[in-house]
PDB file of N, CA and C in Angstrom:
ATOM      1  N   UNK A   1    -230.323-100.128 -51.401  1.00  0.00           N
ATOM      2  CA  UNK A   1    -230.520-100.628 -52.741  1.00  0.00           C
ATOM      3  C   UNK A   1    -229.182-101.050 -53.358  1.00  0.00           C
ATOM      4  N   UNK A   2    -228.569-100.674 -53.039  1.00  0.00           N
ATOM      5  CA  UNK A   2    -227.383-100.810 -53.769  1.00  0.00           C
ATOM      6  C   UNK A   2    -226.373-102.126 -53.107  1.00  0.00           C
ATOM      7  N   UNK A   3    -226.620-102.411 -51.690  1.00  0.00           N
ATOM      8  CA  UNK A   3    -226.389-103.251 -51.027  1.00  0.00           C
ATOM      9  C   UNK A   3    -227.149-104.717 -51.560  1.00  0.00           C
ATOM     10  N   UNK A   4    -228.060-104.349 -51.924  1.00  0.00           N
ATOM     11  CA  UNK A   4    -229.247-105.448 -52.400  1.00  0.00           C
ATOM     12  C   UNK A   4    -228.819-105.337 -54.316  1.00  0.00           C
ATOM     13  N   UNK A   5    -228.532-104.717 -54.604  1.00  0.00           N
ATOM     14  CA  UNK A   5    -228.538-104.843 -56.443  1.00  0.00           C
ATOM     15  C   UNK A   5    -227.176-104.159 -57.281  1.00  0.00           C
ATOM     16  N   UNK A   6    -226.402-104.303 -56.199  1.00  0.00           N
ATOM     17  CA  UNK A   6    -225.014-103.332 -56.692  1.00  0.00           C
ATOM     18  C   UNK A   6    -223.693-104.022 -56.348  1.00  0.00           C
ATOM     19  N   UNK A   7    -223.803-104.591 -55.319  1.00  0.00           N
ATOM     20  CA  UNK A   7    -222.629-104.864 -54.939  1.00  0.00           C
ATOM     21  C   UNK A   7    -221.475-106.238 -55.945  1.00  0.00           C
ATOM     22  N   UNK A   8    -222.664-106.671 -56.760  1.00  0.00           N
ATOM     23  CA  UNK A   8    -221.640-107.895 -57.578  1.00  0.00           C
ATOM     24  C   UNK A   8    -221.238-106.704 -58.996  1.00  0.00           C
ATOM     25  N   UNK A   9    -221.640-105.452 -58.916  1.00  0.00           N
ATOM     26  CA  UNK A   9    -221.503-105.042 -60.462  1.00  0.00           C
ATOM     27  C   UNK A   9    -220.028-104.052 -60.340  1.00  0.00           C
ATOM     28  N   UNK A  10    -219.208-104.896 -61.458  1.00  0.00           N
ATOM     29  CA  UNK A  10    -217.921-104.052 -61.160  1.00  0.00           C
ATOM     30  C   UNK A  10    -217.942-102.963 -61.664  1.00  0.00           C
ATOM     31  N   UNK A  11    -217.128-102.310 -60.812  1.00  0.00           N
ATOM     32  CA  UNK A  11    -217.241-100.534 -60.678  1.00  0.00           C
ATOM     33  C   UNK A  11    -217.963 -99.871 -61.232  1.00  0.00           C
ATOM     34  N   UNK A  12    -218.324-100.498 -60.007  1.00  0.00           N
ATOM     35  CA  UNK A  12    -220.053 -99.473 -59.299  1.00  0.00           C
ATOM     36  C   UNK A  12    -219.909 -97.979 -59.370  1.00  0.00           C
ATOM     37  N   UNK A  13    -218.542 -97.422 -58.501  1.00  0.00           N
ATOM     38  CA  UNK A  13    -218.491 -96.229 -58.594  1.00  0.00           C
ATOM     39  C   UNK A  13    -217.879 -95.561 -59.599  1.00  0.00           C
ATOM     40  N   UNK A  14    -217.025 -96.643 -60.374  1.00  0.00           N
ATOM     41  CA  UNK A  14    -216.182 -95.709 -61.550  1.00  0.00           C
ATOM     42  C   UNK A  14    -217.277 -95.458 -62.627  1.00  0.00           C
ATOM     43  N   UNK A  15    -217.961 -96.499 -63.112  1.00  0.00           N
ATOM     44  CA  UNK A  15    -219.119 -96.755 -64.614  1.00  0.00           C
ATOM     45  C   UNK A  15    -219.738 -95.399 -64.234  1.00  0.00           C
ATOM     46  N   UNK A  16    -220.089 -94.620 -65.211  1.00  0.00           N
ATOM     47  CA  UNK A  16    -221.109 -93.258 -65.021  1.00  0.00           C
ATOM     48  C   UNK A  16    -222.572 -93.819 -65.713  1.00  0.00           C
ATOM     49  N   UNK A  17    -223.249 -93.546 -64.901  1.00  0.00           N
ATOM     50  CA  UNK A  17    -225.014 -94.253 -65.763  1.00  0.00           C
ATOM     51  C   UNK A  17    -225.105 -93.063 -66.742  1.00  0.00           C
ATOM     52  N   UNK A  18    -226.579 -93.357 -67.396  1.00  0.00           N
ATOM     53  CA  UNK A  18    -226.599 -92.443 -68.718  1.00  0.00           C
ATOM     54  C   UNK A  18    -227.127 -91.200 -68.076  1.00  0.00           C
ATOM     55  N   UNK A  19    -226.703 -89.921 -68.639  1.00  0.00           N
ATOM     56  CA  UNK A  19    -227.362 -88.751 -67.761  1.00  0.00           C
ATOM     57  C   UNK A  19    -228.676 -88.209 -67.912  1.00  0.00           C
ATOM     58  N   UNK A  20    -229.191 -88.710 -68.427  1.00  0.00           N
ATOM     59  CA  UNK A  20    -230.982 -88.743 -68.540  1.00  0.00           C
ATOM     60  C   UNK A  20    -231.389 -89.596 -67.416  1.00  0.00           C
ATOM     61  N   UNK A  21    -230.789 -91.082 -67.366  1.00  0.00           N
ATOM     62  CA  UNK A  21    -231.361 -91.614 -66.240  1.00  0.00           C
ATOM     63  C   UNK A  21    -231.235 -90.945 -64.821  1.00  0.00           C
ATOM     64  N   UNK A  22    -229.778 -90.514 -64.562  1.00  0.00           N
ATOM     65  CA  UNK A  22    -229.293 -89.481 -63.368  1.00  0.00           C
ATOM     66  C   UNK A  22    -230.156 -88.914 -62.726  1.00  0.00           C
ATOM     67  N   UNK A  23    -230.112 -87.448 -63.992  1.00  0.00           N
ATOM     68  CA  UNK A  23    -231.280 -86.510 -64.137  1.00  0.00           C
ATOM     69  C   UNK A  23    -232.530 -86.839 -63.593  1.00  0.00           C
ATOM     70  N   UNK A  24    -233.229 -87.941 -64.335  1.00  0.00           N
ATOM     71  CA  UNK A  24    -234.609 -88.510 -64.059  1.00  0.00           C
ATOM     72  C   UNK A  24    -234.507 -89.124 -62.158  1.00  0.00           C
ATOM     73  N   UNK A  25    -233.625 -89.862 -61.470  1.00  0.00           N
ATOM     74  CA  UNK A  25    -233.783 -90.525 -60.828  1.00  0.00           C
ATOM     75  C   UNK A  25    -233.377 -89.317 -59.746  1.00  0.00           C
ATOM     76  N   UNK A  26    -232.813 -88.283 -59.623  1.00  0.00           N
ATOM     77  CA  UNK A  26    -232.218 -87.009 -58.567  1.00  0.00           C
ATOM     78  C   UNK A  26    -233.523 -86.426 -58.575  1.00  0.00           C
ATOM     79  N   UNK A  27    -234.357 -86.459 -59.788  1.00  0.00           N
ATOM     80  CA  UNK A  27    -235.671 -85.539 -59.411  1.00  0.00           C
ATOM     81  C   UNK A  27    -236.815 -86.413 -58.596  1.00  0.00           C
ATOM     82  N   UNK A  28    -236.681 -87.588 -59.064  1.00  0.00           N
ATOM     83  CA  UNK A  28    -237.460 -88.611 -58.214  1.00  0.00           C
ATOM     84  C   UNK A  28    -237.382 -88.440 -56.829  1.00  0.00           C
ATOM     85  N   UNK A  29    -235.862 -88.403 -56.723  1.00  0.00           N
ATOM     86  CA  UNK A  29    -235.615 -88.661 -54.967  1.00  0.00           C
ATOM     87  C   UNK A  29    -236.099 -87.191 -54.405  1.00  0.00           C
ATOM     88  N   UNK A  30    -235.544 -86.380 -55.532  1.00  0.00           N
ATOM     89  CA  UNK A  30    -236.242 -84.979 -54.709  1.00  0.00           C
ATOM     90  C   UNK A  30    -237.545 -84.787 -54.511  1.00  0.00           C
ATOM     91  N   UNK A  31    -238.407 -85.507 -55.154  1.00  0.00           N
ATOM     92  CA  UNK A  31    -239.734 -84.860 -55.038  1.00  0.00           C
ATOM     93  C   UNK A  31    -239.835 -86.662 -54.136  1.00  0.00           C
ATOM     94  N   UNK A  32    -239.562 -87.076 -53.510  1.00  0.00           N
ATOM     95  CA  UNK A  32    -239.879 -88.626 -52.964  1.00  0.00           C
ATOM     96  C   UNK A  32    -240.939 -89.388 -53.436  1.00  0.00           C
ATOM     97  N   UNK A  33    -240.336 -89.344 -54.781  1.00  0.00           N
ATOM     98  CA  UNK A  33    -241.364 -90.881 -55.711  1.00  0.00           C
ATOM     99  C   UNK A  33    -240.562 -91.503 -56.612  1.00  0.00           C
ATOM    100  N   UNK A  34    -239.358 -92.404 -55.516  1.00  0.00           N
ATOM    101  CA  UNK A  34    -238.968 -93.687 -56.737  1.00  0.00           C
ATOM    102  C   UNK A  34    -239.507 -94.460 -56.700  1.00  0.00           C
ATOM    103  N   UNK A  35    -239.090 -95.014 -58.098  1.00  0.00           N
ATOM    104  CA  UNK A  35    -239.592 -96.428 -58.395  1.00  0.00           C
ATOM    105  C   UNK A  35    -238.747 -97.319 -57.977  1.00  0.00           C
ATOM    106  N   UNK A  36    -238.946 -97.972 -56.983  1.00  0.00           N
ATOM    107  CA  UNK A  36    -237.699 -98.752 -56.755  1.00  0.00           C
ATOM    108  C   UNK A  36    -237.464 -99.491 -57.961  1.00  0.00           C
ATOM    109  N   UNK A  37    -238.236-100.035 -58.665  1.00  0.00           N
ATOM    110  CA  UNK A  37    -238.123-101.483 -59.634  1.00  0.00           C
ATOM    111  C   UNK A  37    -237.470-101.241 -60.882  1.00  0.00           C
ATOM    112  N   UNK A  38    -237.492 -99.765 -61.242  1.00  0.00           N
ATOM    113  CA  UNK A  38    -237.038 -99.087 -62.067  1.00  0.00           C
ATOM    114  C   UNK A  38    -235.943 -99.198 -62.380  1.00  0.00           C
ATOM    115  N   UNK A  39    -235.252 -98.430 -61.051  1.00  0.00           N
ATOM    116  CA  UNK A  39    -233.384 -98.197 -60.822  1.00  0.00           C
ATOM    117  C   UNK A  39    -232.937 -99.656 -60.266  1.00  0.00           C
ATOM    118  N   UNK A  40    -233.602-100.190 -59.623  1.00  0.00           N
ATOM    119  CA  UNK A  40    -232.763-102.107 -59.580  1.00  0.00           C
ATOM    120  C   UNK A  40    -232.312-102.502 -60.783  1.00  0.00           C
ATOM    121  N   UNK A  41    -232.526-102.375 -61.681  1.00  0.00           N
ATOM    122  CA  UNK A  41    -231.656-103.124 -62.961  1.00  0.00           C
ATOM    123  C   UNK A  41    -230.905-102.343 -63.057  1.00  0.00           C
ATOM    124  N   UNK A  42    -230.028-101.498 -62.683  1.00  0.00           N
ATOM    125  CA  UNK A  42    -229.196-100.196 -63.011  1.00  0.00           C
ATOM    126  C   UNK A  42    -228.355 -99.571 -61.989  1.00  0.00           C
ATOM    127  N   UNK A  43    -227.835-100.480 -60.793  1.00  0.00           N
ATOM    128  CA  UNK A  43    -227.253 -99.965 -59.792  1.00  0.00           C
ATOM    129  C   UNK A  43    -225.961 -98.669 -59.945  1.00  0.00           C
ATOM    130  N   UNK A  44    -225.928 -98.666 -61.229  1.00  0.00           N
ATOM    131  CA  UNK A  44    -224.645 -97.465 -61.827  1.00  0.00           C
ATOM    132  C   UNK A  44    -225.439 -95.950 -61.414  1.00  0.00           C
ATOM    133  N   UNK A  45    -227.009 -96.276 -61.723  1.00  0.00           N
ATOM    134  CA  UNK A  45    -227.345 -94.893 -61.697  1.00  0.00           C
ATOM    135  C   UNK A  45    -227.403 -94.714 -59.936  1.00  0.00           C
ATOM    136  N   UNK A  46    -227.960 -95.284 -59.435  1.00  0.00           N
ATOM    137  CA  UNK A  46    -228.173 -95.394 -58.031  1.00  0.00           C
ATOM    138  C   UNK A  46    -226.706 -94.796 -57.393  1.00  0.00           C
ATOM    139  N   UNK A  47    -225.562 -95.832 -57.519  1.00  0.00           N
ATOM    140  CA  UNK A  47    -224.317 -94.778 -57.073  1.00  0.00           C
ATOM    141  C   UNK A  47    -224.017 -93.444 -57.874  1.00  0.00           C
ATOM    142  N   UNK A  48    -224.613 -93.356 -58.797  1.00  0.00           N
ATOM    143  CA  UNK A  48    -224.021 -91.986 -59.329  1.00  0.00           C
ATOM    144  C   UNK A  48    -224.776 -91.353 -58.392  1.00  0.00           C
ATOM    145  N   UNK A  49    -226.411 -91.254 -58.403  1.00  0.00           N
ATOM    146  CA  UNK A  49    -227.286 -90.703 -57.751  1.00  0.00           C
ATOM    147  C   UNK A  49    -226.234 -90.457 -56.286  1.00  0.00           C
ATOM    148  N   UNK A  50    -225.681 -91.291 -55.552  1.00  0.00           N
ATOM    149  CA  UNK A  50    -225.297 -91.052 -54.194  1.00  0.00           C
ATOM    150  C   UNK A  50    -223.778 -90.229 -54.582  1.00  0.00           C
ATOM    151  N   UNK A  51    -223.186 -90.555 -55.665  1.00  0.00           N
ATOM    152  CA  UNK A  51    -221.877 -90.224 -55.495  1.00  0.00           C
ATOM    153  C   UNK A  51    -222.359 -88.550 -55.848  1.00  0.00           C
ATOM    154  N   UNK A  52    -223.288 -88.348 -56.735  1.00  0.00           N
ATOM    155  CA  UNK A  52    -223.731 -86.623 -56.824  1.00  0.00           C
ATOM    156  C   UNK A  52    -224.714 -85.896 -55.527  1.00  0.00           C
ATOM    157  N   UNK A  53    -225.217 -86.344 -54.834  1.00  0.00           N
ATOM    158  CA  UNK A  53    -225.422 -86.129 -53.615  1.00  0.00           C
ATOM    159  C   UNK A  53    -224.316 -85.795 -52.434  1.00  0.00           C
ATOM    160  N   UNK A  54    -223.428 -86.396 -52.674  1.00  0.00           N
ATOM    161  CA  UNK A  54    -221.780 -86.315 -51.762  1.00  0.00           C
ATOM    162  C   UNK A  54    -221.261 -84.787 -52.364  1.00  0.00           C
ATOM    163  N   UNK A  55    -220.811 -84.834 -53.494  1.00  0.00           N
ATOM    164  CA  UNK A  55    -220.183 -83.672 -54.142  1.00  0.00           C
ATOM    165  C   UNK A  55    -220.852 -82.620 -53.861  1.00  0.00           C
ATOM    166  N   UNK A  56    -221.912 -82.323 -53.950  1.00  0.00           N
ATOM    167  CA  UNK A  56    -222.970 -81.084 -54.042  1.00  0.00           C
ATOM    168  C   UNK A  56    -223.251 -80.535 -52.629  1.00  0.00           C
ATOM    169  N   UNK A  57    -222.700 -81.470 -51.883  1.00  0.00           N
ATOM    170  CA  UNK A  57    -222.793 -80.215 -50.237  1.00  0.00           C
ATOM    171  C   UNK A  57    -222.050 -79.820 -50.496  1.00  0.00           C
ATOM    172  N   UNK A  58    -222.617 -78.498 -49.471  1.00  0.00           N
ATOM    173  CA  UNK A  58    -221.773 -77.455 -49.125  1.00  0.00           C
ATOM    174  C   UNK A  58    -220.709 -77.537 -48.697  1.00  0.00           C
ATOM    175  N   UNK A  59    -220.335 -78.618 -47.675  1.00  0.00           N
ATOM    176  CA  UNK A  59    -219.205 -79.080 -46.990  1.00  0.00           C
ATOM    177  C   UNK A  59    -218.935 -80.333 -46.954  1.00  0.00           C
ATOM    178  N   UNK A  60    -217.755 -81.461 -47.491  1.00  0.00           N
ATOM    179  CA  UNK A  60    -217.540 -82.263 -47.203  1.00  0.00           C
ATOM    180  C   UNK A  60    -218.167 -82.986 -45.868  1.00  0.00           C
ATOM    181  N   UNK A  61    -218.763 -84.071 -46.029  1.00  0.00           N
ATOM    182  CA  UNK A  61    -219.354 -84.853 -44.928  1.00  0.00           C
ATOM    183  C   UNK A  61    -218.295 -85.067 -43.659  1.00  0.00           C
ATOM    184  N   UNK A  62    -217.021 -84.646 -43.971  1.00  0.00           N
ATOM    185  CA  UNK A  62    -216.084 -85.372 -42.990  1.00  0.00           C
ATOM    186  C   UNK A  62    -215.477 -84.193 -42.677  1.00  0.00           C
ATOM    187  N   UNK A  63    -215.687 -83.153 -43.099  1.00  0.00           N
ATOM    188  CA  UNK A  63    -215.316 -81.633 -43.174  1.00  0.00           C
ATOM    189  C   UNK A  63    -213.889 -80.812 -43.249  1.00  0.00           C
ATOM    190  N   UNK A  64    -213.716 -80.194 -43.579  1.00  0.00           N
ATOM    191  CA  UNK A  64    -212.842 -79.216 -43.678  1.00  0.00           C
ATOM    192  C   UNK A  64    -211.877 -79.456 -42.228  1.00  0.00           C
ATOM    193  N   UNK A  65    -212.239 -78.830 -41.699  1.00  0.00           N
ATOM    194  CA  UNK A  65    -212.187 -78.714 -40.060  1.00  0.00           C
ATOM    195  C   UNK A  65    -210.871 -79.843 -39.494  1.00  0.00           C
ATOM    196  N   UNK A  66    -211.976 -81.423 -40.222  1.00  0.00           N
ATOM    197  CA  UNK A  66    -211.095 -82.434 -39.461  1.00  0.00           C
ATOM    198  C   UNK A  66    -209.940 -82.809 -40.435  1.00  0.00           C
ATOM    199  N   UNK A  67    -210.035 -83.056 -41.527  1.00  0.00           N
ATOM    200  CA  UNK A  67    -209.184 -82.981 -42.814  1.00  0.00           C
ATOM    201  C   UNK A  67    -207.593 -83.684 -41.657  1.00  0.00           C
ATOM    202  N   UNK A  68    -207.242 -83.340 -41.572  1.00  0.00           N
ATOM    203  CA  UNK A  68    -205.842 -83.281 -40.885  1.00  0.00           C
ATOM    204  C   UNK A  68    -205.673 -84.632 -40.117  1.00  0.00           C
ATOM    205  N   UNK A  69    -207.293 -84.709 -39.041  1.00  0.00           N
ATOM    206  CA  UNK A  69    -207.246 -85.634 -38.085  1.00  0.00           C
ATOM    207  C   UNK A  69    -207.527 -86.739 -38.470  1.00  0.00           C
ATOM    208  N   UNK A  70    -208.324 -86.680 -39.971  1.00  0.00           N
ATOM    209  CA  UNK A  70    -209.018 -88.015 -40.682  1.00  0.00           C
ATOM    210  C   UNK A  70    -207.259 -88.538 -41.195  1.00  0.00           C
ATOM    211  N   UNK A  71    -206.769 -87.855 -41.752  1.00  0.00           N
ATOM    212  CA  UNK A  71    -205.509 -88.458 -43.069  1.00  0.00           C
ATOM    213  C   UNK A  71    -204.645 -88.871 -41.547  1.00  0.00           C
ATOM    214  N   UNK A  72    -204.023 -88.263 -40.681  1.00  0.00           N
ATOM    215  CA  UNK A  72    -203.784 -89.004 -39.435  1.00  0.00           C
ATOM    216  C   UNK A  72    -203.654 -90.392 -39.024  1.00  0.00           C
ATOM    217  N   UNK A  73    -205.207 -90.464 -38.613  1.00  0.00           N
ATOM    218  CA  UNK A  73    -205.887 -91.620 -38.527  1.00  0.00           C
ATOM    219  C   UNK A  73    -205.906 -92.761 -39.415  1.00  0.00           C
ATOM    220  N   UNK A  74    -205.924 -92.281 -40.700  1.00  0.00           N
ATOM    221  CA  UNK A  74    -205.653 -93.459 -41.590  1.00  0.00           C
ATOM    222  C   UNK A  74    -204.183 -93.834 -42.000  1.00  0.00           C
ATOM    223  N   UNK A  75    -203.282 -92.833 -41.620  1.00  0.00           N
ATOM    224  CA  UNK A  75    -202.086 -93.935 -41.276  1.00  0.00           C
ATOM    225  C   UNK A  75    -201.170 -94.300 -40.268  1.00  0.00           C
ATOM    226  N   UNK A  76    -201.804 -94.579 -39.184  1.00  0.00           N
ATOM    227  CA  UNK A  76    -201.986 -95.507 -37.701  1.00  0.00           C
ATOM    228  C   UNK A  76    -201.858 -96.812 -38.716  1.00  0.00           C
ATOM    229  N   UNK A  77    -200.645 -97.931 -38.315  1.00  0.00           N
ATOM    230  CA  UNK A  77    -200.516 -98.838 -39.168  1.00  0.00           C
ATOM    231  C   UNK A  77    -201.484 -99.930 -38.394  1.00  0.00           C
ATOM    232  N   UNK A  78    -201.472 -99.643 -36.745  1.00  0.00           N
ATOM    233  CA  UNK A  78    -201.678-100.515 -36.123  1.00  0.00           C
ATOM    234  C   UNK A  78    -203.516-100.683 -35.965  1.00  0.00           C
ATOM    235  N   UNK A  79    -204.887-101.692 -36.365  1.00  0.00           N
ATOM    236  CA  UNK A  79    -205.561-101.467 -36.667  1.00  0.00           C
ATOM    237  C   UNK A  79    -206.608-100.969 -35.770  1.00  0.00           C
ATOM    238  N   UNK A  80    -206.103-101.907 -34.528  1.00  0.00           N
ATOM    239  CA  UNK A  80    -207.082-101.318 -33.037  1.00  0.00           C
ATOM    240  C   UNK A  80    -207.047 -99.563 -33.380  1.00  0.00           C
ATOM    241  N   UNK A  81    -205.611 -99.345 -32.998  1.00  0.00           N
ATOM    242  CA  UNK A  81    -205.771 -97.649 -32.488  1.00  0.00           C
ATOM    243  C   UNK A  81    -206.294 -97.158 -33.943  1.00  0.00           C
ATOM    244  N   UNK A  82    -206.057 -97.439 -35.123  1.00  0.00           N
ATOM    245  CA  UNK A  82    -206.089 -96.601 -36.090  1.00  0.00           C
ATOM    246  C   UNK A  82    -208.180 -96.338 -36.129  1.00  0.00           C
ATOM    247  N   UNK A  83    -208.623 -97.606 -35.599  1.00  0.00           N
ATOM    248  CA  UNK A  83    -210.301 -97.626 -35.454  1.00  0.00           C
ATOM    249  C   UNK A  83    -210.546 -96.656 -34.514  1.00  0.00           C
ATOM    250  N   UNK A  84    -209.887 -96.323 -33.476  1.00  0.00           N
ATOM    251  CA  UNK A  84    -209.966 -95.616 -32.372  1.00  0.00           C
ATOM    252  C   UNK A  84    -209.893 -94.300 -32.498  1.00  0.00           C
ATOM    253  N   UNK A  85    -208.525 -93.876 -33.348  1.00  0.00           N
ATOM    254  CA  UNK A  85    -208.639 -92.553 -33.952  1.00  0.00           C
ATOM    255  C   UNK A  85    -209.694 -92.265 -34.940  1.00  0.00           C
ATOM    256  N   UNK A  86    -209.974 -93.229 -35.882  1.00  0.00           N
ATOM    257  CA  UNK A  86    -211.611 -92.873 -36.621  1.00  0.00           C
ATOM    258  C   UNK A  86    -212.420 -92.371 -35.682  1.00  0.00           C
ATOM    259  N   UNK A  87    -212.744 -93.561 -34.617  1.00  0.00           N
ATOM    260  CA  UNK A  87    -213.572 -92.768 -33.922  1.00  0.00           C
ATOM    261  C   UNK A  87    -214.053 -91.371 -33.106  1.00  0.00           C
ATOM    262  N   UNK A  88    -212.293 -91.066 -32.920  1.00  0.00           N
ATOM    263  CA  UNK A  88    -212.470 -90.027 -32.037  1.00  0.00           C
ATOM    264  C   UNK A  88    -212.705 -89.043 -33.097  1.00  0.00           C
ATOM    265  N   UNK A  89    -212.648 -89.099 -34.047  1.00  0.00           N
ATOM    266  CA  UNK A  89    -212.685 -87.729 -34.950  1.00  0.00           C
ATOM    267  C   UNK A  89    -214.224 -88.196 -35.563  1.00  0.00           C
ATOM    268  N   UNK A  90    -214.835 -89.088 -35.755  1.00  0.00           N
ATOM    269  CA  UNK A  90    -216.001 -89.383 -35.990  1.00  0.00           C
ATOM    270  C   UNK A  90    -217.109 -88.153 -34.511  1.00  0.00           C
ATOM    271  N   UNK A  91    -216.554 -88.779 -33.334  1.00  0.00           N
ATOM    272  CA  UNK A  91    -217.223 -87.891 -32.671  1.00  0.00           C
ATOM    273  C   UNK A  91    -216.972 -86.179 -32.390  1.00  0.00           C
ATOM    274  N   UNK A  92    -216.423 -85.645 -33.221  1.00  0.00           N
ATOM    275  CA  UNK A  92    -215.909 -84.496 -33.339  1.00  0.00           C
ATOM    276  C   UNK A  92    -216.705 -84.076 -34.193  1.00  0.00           C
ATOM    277  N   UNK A  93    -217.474 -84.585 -35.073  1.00  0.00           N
ATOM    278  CA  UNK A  93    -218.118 -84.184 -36.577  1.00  0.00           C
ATOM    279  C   UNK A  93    -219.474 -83.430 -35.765  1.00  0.00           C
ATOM    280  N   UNK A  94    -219.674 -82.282 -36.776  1.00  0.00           N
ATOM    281  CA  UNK A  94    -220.839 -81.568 -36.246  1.00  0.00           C
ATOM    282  C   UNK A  94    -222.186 -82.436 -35.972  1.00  0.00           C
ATOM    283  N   UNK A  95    -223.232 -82.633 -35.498  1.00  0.00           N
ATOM    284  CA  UNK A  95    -223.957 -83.622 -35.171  1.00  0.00           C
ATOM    285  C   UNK A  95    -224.987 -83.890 -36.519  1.00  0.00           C
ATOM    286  N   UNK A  96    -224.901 -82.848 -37.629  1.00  0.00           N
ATOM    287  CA  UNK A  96    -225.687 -83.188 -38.701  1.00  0.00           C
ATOM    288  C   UNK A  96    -224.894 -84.202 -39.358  1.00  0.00           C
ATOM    289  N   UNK A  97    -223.656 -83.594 -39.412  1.00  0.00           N
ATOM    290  CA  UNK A  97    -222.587 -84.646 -40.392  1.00  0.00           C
ATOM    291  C   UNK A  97    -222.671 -86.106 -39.900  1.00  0.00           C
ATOM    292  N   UNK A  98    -222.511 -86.343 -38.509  1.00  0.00           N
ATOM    293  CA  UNK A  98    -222.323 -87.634 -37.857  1.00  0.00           C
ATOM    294  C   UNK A  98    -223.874 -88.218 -38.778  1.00  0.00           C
ATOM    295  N   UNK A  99    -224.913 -87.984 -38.765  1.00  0.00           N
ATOM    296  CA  UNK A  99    -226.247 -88.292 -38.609  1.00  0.00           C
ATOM    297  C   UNK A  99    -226.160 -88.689 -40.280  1.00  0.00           C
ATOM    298  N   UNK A 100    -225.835 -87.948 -40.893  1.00  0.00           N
ATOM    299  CA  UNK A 100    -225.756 -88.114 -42.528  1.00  0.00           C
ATOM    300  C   UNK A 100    -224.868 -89.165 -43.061  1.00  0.00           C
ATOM    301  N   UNK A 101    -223.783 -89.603 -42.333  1.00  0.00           N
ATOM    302  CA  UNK A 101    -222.465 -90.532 -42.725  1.00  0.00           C
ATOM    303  C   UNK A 101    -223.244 -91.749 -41.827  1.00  0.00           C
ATOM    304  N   UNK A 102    -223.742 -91.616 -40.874  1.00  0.00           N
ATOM    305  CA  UNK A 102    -224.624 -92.886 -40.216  1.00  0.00           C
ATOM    306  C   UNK A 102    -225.847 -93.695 -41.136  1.00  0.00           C
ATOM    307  N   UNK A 103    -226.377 -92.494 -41.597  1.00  0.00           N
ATOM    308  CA  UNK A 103    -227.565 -92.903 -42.973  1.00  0.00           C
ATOM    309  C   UNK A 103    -227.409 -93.502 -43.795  1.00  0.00           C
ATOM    310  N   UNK A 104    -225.980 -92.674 -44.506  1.00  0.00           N
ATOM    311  CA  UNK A 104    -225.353 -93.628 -45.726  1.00  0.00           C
ATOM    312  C   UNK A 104    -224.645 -94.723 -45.525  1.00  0.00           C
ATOM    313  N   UNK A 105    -224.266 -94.880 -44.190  1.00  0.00           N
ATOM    314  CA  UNK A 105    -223.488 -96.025 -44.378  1.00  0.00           C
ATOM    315  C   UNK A 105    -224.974 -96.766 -43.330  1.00  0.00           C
ATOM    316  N   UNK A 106    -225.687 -96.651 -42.862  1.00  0.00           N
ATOM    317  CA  UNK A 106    -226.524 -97.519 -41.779  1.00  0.00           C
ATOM    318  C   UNK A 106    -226.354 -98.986 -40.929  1.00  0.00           C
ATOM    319  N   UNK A 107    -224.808 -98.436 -40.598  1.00  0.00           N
ATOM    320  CA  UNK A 107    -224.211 -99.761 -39.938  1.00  0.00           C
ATOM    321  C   UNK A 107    -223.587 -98.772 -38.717  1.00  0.00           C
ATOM    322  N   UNK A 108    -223.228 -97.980 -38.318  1.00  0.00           N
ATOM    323  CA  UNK A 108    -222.161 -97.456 -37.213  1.00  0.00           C
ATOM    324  C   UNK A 108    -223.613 -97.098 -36.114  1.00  0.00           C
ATOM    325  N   UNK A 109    -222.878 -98.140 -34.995  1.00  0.00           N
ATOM    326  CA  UNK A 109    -223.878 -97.976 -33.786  1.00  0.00           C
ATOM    327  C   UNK A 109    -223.525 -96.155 -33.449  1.00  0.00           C
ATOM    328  N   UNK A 110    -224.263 -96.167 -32.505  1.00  0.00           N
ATOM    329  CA  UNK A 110    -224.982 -94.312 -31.843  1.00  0.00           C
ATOM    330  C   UNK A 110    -224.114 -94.274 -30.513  1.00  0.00           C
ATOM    331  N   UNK A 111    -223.128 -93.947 -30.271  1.00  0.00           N
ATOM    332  CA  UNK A 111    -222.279 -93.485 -28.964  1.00  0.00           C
ATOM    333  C   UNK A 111    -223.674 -92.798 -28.010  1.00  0.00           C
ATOM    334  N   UNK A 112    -223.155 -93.279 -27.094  1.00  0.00           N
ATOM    335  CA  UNK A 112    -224.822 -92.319 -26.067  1.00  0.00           C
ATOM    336  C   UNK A 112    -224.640 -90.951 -26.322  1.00  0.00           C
ATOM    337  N   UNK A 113    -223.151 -90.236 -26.565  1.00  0.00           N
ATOM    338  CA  UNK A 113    -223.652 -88.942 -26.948  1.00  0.00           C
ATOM    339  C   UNK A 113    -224.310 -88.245 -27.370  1.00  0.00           C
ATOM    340  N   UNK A 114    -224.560 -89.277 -29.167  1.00  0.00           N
ATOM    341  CA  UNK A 114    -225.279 -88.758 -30.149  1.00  0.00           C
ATOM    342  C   UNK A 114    -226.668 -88.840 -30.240  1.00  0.00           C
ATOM    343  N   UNK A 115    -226.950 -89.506 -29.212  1.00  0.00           N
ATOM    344  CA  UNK A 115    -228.424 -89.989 -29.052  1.00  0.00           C
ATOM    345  C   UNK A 115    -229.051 -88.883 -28.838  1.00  0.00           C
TER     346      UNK A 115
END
């Protein structure tokens, strides 16, 4: 949704939607009855909705654990290897985490491992 009704609206992630709408749209997703047509005019609430979903695990999606190997990796100046080290620490992630960062982003192909 947000790919489809968010991406021309500037800062998407900084703007905070109103917290009634929040509220209203976190209980939606929890009980699984949005309206899609609803939250399309409003892509602010939609990333808040995802950016408060991120915060509220238990554990960072990219975890504790790798912390070290991620900040690493991102400063590899050179861009091949620096993708390469993503990856290798991508496949290091516990297999829920990999599966959850694959969802949200729904672009990173499946290494045969993870299959």
């Amino acid at each position: 949704m947000l790919l489809e009704c968010g991406m021309q609206e500037e800062g998407l992630f900084r703007v905070a939607p109103s917290a009634s709408k929040l509220k209203k749209l976190k209980a939606a997703l929890d009980c699984c009855v949005v309206d899609v047509q609803e939250y399309s005019a409003d892509p602010h609430a939609i990333a808040g909705a995802l950016k408060s979903y991120l915060r509220e695990l238990p554990e960072p999606l990219m975890t504790f654990e790798l912390y070290e190997e991620w900040i690493q990796a991102s400063n590899i100046p050179e861009q091949e290897k620096r993708l390469q080290a993503l990856w290798n620490a991508c496949e290091k992630l516990p297999k829920a985490n990999y599966n959850n960062i694959r969802y949200v982003i729904k672009s990173w192909p499946s290494p045969s491992t993870r299959t």
